[in-house]
N, C-alpha and C. Protein backbone atom coordinates (compact mmCIF):
# COMPACT_ATOMS: atom_id res chain seq x y z
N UNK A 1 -28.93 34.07 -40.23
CA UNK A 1 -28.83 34.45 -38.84
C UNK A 1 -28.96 33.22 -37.94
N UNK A 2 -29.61 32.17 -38.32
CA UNK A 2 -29.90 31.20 -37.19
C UNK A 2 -28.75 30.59 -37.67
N UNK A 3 -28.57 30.17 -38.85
CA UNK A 3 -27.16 29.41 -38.80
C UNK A 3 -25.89 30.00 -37.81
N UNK A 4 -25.25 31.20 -37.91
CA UNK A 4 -24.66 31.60 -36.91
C UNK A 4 -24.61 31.55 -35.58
N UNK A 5 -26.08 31.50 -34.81
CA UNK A 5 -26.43 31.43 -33.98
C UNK A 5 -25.98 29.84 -33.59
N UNK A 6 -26.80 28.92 -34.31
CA UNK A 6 -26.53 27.51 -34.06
C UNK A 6 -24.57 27.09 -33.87
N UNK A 7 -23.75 28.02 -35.05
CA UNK A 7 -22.86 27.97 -35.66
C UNK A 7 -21.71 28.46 -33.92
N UNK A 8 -22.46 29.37 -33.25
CA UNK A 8 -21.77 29.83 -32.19
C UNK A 8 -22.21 29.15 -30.60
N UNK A 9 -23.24 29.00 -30.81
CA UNK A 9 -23.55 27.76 -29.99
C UNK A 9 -22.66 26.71 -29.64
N UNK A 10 -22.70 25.88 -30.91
CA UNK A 10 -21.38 24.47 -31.26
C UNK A 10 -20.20 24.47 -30.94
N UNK A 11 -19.64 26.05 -30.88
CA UNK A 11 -18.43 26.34 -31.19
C UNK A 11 -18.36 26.83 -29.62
N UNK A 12 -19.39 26.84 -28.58
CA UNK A 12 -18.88 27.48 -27.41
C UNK A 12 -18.50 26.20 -26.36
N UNK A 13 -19.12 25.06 -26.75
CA UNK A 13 -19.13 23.86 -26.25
C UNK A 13 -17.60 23.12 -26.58
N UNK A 14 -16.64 23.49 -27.81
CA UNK A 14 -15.29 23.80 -28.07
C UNK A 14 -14.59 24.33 -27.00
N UNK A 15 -14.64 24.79 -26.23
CA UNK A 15 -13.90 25.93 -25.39
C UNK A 15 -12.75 25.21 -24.49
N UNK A 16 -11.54 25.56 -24.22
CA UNK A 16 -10.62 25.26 -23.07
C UNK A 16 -10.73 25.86 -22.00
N UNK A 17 -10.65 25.20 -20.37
CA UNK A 17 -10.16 26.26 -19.30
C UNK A 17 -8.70 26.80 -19.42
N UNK A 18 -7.85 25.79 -19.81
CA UNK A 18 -6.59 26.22 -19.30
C UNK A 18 -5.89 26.27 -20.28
N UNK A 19 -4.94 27.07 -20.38
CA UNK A 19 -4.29 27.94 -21.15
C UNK A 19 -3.63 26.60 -22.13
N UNK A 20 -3.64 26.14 -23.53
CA UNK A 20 -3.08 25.31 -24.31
C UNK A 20 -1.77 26.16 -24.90
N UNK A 21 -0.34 25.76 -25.01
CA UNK A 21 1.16 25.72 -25.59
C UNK A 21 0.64 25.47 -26.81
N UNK A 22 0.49 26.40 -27.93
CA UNK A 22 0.48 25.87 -29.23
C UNK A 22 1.81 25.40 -29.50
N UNK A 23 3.22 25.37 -28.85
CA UNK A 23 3.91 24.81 -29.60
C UNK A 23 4.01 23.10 -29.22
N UNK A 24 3.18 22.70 -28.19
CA UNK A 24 3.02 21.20 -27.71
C UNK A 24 1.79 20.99 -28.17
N UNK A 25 1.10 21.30 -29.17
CA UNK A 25 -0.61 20.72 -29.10
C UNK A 25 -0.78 19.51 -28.96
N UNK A 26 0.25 18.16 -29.03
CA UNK A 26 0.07 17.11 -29.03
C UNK A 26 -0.06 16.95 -27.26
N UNK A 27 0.98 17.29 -26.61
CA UNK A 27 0.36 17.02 -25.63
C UNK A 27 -0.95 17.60 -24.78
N UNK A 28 -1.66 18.37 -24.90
CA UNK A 28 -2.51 18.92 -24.66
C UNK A 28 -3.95 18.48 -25.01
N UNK A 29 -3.70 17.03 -26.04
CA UNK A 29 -4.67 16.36 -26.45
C UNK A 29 -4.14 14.71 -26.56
N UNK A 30 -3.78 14.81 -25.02
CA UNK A 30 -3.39 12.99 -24.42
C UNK A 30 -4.76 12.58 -24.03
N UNK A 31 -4.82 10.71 -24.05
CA UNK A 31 -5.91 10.61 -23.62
C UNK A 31 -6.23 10.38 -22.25
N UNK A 32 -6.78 10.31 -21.84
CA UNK A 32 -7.46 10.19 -20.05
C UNK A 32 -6.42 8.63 -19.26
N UNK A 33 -5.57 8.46 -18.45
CA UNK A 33 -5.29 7.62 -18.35
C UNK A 33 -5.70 7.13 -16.62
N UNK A 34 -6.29 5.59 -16.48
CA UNK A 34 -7.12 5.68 -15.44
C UNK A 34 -6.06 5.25 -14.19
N UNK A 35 -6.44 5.26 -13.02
CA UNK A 35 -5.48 4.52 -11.91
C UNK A 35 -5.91 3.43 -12.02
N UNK A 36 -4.70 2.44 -12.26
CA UNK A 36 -4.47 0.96 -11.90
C UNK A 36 -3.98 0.41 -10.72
N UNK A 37 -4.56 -0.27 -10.13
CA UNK A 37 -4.40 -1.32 -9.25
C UNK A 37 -4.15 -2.64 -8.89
N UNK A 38 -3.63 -2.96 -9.17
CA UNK A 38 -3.11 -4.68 -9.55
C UNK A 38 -2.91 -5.49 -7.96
N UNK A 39 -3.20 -6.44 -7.67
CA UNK A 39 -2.58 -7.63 -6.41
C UNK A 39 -3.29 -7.46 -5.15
N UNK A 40 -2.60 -7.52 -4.13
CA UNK A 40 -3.12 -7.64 -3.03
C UNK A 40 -2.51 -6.51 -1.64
N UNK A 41 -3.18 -5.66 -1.52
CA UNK A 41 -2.92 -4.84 -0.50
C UNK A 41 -2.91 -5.29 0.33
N UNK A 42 -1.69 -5.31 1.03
CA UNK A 42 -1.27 -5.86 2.76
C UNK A 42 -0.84 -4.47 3.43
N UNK A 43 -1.58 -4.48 4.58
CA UNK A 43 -1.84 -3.25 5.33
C UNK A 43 -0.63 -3.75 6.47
N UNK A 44 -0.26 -2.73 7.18
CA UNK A 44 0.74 -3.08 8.64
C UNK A 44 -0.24 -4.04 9.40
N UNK A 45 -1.27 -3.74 9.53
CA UNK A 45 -2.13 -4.17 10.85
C UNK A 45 -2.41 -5.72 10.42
N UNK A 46 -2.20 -6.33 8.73
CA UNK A 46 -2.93 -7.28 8.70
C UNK A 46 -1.45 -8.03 9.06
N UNK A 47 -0.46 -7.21 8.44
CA UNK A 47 0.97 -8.32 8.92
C UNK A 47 1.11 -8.58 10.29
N UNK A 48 1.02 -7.47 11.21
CA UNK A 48 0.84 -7.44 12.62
C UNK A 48 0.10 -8.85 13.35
N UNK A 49 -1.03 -9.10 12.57
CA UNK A 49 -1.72 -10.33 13.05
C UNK A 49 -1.23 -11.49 13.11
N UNK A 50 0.01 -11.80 12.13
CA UNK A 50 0.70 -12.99 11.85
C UNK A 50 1.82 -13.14 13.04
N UNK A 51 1.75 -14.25 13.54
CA UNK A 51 2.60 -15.23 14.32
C UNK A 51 3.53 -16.45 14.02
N UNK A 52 5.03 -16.48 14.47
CA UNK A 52 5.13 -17.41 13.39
C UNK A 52 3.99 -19.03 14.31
N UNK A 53 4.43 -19.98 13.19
CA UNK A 53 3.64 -20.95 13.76
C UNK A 53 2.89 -21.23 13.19
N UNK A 54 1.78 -20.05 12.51
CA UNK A 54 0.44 -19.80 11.84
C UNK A 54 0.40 -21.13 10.52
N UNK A 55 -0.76 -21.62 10.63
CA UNK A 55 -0.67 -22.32 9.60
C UNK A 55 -1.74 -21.82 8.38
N UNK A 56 -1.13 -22.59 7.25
CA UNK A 56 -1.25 -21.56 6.29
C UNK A 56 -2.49 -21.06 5.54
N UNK A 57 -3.80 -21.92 6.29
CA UNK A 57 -5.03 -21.12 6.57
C UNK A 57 -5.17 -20.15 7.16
N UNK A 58 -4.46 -19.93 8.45
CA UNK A 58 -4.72 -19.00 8.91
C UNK A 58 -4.04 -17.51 8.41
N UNK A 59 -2.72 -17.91 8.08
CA UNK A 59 -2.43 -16.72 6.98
C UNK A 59 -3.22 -16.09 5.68
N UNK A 60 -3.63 -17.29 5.13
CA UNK A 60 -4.83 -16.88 4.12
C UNK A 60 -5.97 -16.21 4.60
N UNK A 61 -6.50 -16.58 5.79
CA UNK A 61 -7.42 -15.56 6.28
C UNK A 61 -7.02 -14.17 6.68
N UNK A 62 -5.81 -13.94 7.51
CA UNK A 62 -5.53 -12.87 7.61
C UNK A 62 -4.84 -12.04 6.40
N UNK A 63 -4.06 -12.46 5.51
CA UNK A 63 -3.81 -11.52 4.46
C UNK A 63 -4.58 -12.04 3.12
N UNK A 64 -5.23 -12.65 3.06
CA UNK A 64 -6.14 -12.89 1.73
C UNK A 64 -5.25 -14.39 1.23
N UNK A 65 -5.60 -14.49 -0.30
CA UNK A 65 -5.29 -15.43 -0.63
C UNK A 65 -3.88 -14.63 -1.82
N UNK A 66 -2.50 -15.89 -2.11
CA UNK A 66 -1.11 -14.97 -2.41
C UNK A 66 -1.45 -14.66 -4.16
N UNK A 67 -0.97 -13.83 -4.61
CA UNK A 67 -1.21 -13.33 -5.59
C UNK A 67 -0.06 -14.67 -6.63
N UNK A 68 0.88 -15.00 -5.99
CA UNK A 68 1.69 -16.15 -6.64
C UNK A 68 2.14 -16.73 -5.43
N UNK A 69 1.67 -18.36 -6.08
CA UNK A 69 1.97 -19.40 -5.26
C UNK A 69 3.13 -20.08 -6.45
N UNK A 70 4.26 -20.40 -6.14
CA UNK A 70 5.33 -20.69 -7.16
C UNK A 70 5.03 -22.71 -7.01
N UNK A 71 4.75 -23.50 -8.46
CA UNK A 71 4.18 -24.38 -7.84
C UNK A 71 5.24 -25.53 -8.04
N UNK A 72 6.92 -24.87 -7.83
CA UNK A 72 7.83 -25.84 -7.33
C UNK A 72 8.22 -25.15 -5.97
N UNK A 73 7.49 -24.29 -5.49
CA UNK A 73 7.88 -23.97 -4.24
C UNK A 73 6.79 -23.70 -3.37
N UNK A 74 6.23 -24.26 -2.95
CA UNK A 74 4.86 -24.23 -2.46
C UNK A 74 4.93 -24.02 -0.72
N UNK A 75 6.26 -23.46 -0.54
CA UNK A 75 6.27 -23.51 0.55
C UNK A 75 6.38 -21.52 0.85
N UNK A 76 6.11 -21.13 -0.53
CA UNK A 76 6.54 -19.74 -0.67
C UNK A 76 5.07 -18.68 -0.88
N UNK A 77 4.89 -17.90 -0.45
CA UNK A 77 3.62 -17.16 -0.78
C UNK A 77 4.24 -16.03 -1.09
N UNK A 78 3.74 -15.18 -2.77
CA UNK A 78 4.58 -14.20 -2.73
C UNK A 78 2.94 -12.69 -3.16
N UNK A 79 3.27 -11.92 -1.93
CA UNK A 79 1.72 -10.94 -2.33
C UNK A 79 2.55 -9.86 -2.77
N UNK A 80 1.75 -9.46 -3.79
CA UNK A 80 2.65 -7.82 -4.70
C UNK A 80 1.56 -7.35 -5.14
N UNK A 81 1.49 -5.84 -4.85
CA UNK A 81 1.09 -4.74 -4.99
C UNK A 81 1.40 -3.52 -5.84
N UNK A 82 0.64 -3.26 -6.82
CA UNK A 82 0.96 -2.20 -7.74
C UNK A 82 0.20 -1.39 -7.91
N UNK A 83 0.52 0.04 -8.41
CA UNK A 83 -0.13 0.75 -8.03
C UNK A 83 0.11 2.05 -9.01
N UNK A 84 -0.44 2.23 -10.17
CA UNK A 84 -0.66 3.18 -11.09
C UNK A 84 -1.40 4.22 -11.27
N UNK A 85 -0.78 5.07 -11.33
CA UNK A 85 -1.80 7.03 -11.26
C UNK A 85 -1.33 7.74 -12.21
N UNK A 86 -1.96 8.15 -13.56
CA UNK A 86 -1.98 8.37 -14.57
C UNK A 86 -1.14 8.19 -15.86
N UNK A 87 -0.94 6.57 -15.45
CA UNK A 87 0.42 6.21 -16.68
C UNK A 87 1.95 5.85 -16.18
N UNK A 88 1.80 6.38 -14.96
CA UNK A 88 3.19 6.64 -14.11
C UNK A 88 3.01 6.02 -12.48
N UNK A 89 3.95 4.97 -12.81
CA UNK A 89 4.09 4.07 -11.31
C UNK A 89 4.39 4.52 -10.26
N UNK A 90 3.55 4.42 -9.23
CA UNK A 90 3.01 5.26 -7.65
C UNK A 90 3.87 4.57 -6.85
N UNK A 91 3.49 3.51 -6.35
CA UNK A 91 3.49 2.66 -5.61
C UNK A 91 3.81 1.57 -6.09
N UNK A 92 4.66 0.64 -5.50
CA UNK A 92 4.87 -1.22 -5.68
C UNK A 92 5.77 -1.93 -3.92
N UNK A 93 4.69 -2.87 -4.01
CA UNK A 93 5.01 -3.66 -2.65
C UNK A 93 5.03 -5.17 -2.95
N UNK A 94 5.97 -5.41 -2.33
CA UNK A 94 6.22 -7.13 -2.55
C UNK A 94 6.51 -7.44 -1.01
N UNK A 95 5.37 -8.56 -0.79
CA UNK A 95 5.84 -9.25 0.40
C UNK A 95 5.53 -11.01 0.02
N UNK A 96 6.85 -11.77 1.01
CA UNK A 96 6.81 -13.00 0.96
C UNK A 96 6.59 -13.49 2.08
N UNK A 97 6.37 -14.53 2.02
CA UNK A 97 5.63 -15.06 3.46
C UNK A 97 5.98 -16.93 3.20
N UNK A 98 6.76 -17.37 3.96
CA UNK A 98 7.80 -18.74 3.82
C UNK A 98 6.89 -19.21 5.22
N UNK A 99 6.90 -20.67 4.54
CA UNK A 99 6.70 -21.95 5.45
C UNK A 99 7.41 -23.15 5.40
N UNK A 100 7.35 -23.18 6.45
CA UNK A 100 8.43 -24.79 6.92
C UNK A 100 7.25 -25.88 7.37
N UNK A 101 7.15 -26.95 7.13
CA UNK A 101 6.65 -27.86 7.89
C UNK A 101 5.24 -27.33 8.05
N UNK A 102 4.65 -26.56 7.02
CA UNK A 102 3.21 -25.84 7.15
C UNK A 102 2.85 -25.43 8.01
N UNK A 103 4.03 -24.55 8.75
CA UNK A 103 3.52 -23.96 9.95
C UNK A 103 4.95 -22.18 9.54
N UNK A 104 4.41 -20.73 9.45
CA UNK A 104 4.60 -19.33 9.21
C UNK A 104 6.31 -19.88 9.70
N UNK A 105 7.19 -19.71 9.12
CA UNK A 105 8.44 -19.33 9.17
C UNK A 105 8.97 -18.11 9.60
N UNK A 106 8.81 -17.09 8.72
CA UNK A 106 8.85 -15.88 8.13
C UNK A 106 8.01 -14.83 7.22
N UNK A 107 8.63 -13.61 7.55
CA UNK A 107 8.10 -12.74 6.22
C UNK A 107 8.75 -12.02 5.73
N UNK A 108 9.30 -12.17 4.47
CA UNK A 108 10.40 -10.75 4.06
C UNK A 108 9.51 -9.86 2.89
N UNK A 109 10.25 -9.03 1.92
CA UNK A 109 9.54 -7.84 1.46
C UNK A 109 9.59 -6.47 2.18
N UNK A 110 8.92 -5.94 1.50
CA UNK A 110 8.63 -4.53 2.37
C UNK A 110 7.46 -4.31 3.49
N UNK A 111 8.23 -4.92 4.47
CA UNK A 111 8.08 -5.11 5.91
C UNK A 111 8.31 -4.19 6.72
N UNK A 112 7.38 -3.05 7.33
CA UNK A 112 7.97 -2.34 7.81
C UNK A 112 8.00 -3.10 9.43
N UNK A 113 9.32 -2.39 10.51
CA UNK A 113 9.65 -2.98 11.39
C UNK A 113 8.33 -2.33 12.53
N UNK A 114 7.75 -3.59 13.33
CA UNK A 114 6.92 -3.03 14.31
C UNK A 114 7.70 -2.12 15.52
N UNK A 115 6.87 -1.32 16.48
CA UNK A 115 7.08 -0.96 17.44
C UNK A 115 7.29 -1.72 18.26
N UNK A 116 8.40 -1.71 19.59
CA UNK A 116 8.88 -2.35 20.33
C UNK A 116 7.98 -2.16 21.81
N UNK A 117 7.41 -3.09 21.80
CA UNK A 117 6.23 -3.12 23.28
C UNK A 117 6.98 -2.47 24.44
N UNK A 118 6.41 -1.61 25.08
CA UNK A 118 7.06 -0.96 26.35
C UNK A 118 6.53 -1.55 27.79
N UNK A 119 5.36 -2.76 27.15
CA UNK A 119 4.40 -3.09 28.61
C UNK A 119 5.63 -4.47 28.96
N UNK A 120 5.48 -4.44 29.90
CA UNK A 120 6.65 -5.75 30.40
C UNK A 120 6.00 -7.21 30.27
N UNK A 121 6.57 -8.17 29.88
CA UNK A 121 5.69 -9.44 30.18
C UNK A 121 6.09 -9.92 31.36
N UNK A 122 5.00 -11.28 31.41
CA UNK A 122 4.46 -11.74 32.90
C UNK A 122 5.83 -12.43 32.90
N UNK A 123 6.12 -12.68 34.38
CA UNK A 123 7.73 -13.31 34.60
C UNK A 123 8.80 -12.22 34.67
N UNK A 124 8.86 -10.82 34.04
CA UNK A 124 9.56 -10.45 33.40
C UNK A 124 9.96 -9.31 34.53
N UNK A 125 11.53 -8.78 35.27
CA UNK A 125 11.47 -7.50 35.90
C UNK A 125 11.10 -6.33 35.80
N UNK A 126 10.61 -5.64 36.19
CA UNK A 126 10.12 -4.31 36.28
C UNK A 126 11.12 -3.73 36.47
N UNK A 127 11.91 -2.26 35.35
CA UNK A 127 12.45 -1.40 35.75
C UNK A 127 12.04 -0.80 37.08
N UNK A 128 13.14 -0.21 37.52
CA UNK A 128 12.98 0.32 39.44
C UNK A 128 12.37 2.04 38.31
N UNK A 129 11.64 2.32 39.12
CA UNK A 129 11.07 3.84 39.03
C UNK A 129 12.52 5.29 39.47
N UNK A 130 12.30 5.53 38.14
CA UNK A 130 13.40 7.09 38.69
C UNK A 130 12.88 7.68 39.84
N UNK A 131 13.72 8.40 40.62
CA UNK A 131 13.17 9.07 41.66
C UNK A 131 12.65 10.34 41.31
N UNK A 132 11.18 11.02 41.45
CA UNK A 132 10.75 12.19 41.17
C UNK A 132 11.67 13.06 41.88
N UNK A 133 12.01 14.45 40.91
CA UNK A 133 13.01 15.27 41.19
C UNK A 133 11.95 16.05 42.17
N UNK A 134 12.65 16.51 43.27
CA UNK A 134 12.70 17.18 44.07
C UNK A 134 12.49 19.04 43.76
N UNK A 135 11.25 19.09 44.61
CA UNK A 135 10.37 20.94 44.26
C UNK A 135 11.67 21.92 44.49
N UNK A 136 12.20 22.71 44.27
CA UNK A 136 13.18 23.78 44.60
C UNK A 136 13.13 24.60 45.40
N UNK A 137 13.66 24.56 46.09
CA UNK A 137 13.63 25.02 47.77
C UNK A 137 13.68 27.04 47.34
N UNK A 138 12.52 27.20 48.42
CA UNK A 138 13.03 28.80 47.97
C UNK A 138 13.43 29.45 49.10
């Protein structure tokens, strides 16, 4: 009797929630696969910060340091981003970031395009104001 007992015990700690395909049992007993993360996450806001001009400390401060520096081209910073969720590729971002004369050139990659400022700069004309439409006469 206690053997059984022990015997059903063991065997309850066995148990599935969710319904197993006996005709796939292999997949139903994959192993755990974790999210990977590889490189350097560049956010909009940190590209946003960059000006060209920037020299190339100051790019390193604002987007970190490049995940590949190519070292016959040192004028090239290349940051890439990967991004793995359970075995199967999520996400991947590549951005480059070029210097001339050690001072920000450019940036290509997956760049998304900023918003176009609506505030006017100094020097600059002021659209004339539409005329507010007129109350309807009753």
């Amino acid at each position: 009797m206690r053997y059984a007992l022990l015997f059903a015990l063991l065997l309850s700690g066995c148990s599935w929630t969710e319904k197993i395909d006996l005709k796939k049992p292999i997949e139903a007993l994959q192993p755990y696969k974790m999210d990977i993360q590889q490189g350097n996450v560049v956010t909009q806001d940190m590209i946003a910060k960059l000006k060209p001009g920037m020299s190339p400390s100051q790019v390193r401060f604002a987007l970190g340091s490049p995940l590949v520096v190519d070292p016959f081209r040192t004028n090239r910073w290349d940051y890439v981003y990967r991004l793995e969720k359970g075995g199967k590729l999520v996400e991947t971002r590549r951005i480059t970031v070029v210097f001339e004369n050690d001072k920000l050139k450019g940036i290509e990659g997956d760049v998304t395009a900023l918003p176009v400022s609506t505030k006017p700069q100094e020097g600059q004309p002021q659209p004339a104001a539409a005329p507010a439409p007129e109350a309807e006469k009753k």
